[in-house]
C-alpha atoms as a PDB file:
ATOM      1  CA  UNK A   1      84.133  78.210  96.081  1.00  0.00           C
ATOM      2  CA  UNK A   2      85.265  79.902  99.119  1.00  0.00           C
ATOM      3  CA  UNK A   3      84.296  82.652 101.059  1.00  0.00           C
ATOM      4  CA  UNK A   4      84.768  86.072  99.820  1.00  0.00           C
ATOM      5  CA  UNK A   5      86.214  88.081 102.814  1.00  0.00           C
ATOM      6  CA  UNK A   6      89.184  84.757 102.765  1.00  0.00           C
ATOM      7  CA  UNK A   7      90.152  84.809 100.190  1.00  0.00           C
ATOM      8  CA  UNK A   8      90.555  88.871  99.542  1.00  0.00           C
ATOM      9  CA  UNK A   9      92.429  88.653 102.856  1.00  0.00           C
ATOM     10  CA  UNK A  10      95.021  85.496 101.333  1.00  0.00           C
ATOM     11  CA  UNK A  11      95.218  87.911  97.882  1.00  0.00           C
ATOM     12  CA  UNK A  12      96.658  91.007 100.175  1.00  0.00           C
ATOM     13  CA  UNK A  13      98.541  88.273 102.109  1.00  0.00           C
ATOM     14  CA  UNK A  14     100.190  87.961  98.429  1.00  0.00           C
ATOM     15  CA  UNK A  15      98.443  88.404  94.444  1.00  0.00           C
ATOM     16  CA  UNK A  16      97.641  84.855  93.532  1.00  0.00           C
ATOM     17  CA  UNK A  17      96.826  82.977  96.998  1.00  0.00           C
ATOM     18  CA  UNK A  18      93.281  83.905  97.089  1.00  0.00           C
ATOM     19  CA  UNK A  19      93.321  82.550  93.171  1.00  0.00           C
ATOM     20  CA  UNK A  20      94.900  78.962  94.687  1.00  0.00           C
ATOM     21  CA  UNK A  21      92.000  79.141  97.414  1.00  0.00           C
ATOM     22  CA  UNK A  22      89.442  79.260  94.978  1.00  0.00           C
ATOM     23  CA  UNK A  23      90.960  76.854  92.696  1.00  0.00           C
ATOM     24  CA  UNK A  24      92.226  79.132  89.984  1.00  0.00           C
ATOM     25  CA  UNK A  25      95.470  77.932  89.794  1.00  0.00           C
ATOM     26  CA  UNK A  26      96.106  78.958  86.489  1.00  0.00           C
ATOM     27  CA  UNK A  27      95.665  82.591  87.403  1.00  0.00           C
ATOM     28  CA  UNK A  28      97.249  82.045  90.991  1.00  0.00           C
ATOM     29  CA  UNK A  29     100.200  81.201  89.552  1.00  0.00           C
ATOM     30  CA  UNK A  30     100.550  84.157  86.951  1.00  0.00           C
ATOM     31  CA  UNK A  31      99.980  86.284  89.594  1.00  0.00           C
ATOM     32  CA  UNK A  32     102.804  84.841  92.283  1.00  0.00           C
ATOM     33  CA  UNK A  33     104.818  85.082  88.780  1.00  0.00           C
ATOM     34  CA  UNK A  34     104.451  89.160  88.144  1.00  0.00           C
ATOM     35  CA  UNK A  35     104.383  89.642  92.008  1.00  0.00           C
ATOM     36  CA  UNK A  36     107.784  88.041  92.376  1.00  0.00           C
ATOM     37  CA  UNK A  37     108.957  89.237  88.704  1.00  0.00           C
ATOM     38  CA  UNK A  38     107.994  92.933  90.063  1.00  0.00           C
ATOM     39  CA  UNK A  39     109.332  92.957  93.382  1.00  0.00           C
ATOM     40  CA  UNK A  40     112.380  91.547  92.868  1.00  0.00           C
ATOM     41  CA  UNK A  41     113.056  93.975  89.462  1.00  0.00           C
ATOM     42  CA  UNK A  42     111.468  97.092  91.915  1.00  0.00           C
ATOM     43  CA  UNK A  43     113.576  95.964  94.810  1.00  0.00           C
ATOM     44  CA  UNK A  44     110.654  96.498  96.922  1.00  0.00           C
ATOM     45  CA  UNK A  45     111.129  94.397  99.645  1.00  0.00           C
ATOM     46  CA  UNK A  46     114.485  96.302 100.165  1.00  0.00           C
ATOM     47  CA  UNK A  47     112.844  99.625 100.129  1.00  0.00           C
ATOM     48  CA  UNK A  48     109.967  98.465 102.615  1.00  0.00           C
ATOM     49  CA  UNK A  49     113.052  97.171 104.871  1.00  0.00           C
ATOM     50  CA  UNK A  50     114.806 100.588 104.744  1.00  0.00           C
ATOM     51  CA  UNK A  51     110.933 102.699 104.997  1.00  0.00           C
ATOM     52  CA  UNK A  52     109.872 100.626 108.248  1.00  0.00           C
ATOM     53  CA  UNK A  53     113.469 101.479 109.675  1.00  0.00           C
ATOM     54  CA  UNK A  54     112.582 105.150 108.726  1.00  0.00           C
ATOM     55  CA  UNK A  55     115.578 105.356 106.243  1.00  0.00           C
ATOM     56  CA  UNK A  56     112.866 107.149 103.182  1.00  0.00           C
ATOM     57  CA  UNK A  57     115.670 108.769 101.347  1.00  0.00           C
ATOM     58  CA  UNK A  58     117.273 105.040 101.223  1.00  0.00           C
ATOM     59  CA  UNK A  59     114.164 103.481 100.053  1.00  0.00           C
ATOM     60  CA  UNK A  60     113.765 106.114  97.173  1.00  0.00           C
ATOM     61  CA  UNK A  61     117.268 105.540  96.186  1.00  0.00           C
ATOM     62  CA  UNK A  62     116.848 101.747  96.443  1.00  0.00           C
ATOM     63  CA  UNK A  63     113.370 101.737  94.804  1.00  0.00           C
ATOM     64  CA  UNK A  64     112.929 101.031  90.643  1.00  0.00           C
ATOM     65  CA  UNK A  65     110.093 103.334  90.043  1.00  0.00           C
ATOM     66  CA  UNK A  66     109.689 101.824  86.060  1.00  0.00           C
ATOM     67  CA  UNK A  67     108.334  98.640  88.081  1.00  0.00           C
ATOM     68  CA  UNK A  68     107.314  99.479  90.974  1.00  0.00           C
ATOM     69  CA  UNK A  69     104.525 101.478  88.979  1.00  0.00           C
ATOM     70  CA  UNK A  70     103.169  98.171  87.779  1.00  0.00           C
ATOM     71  CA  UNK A  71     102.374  97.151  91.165  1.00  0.00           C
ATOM     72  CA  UNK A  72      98.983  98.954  92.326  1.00  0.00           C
ATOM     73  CA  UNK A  73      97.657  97.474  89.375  1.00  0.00           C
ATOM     74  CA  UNK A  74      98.803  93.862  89.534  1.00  0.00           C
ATOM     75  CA  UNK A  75      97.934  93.939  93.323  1.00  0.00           C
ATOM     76  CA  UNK A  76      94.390  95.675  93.668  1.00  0.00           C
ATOM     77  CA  UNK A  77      93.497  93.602  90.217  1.00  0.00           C
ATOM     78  CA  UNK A  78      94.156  90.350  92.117  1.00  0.00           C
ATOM     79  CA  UNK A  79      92.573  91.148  95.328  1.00  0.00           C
ATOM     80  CA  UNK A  80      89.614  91.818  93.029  1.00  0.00           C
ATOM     81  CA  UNK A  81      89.374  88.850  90.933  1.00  0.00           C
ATOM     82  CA  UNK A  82      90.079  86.715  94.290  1.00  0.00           C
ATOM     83  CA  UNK A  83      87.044  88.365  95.838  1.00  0.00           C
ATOM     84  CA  UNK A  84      84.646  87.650  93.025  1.00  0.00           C
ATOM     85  CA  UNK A  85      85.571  84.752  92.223  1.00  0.00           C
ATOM     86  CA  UNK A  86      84.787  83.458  95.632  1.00  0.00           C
ATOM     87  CA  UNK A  87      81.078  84.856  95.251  1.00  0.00           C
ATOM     88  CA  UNK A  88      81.905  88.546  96.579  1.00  0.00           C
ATOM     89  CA  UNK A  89      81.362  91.694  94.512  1.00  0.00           C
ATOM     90  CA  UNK A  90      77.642  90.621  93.143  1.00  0.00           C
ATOM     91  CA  UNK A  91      76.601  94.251  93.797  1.00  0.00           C
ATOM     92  CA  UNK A  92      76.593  96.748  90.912  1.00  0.00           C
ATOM     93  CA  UNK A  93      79.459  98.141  90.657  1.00  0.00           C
ATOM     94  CA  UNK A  94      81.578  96.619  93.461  1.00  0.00           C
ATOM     95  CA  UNK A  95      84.387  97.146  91.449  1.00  0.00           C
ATOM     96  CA  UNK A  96      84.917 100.730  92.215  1.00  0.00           C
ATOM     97  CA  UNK A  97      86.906 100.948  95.823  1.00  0.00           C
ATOM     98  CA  UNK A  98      89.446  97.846  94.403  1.00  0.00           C
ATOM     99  CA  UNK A  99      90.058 100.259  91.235  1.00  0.00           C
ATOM    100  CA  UNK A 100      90.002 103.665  92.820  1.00  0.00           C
ATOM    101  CA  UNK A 101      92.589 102.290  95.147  1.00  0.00           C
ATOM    102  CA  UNK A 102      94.521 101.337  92.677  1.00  0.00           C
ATOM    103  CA  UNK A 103      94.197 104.549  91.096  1.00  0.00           C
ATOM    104  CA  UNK A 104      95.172 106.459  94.369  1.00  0.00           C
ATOM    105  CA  UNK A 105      97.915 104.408  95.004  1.00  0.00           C
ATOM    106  CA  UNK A 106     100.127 104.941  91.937  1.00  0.00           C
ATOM    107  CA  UNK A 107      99.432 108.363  91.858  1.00  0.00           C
ATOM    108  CA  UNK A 108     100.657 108.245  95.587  1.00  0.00           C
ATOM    109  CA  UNK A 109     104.038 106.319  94.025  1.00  0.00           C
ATOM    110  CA  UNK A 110     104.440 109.071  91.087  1.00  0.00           C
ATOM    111  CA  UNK A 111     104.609 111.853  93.962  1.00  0.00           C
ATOM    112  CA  UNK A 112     106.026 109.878  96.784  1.00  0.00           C
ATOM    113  CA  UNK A 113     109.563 111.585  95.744  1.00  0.00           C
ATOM    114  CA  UNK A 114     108.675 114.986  96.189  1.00  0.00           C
ATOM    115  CA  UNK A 115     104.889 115.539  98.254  1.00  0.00           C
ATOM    116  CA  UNK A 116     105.579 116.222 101.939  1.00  0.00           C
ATOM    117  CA  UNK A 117     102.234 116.598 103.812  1.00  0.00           C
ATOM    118  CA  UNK A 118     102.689 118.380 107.144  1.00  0.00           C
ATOM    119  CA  UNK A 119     106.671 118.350 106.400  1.00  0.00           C
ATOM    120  CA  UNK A 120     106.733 115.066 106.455  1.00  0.00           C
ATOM    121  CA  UNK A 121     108.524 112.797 103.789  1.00  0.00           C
ATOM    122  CA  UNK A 122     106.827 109.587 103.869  1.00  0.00           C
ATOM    123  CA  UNK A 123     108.429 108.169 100.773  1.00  0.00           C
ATOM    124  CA  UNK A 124     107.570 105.111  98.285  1.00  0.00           C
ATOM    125  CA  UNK A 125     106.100 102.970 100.550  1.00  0.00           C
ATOM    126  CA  UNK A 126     104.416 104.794 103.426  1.00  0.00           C
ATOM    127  CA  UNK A 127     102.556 107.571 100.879  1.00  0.00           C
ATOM    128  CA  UNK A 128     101.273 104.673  98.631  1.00  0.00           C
ATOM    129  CA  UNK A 129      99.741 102.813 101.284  1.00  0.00           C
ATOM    130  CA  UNK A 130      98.444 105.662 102.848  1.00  0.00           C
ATOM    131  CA  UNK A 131      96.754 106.589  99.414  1.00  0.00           C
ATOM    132  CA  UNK A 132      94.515 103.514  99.813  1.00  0.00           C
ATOM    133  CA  UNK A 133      92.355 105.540 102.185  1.00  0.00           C
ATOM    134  CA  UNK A 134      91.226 108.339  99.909  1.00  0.00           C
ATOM    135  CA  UNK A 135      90.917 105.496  97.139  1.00  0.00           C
ATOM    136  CA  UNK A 136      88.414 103.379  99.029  1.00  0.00           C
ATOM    137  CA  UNK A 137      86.435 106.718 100.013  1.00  0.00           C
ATOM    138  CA  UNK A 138      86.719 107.868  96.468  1.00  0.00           C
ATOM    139  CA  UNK A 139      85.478 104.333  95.086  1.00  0.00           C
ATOM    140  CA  UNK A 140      82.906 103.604  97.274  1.00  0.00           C
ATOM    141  CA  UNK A 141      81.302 107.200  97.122  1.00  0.00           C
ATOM    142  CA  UNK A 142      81.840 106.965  93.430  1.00  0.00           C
ATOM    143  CA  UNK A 143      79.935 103.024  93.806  1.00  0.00           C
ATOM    144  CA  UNK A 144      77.175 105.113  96.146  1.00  0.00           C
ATOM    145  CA  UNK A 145      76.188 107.994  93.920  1.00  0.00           C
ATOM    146  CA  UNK A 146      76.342 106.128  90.572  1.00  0.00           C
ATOM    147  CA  UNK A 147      73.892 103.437  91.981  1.00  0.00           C
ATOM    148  CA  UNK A 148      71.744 105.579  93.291  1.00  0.00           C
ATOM    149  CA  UNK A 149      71.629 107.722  90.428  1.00  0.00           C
ATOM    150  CA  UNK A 150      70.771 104.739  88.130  1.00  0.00           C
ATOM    151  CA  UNK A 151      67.717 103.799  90.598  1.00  0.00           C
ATOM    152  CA  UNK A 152      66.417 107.206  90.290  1.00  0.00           C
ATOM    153  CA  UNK A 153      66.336 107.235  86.818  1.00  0.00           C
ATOM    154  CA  UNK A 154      64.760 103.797  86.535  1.00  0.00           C
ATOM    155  CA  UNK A 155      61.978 104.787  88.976  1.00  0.00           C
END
């Protein structure tokens, strides 16, 4: 059993390593599997070449938006199941900012096309990974107001 923070930080490195760390290799393989399976069938790695070189309208065209939509999923899933499977995650519902995230983030991918905040077109990769941010606030207020509720009521 590793630590928790190490092996969430291998599982964003790439879905599956954190699984390897803590032995799962069963489940760290499946997960290298759909990672490469969806990235190559998404062309991601193309459109996150073309995004960091600022060409968006490139990465759109480039992108496969029937896969790519699997991703969030596949990728926040993994982090999660890395985490608690090291020992993290023991709190009630820890779960919440890994899902939420998730949640945010393909709803960032369905809209990345056409939702321009300030002007700005920031495309299939950019607007995803800027949804994490609203996700984890969203999950972890979500985890903060449910658990307190439920010790309120059990008082």
């Amino acid at each position: 059993m590793r630590n928790g923070l190490e092996a969430l930080m291998w599982s964003i490195a790439l879905p599956g390593f954190g699984q390897l760390l803590n032995g799962k290799w069963l489940k760290g393989i499946v997960f290298i599997f759909l990672e490469i399976l969806v990235n190559v069938q998404a062309r991601f790695n193309l459109a996150i070449i073309s995004s960091f070189h600022g060409e968006i309208d490139k990465a759109i065209h480039l992108i496969d938006f029937q896969w790519l939509m699997f991703y969030p999923c596949i990728y926040f899933f993994a982090m999660w199941d890395a985490f608690k499977d090291a020992g993290g995650g023991k709190g009630r519902n820890s779960f919440l900012p890994f899902v939420f995230s998730a949640y945010f983030v393909t709803v960032g991918l369905i809209f990345s096309t056409v939702f321009r905040p300030f002007g700005i077109l920031f495309g299939p990769i950019w607007l995803p990974m800027l949804s994490v941010i609203p996700g984890l606030i969203v999950g972890f207020l979500l985890k903060f107001i449910i658990n307190n509720a439920s010790k309120k009521n059990s008082v």
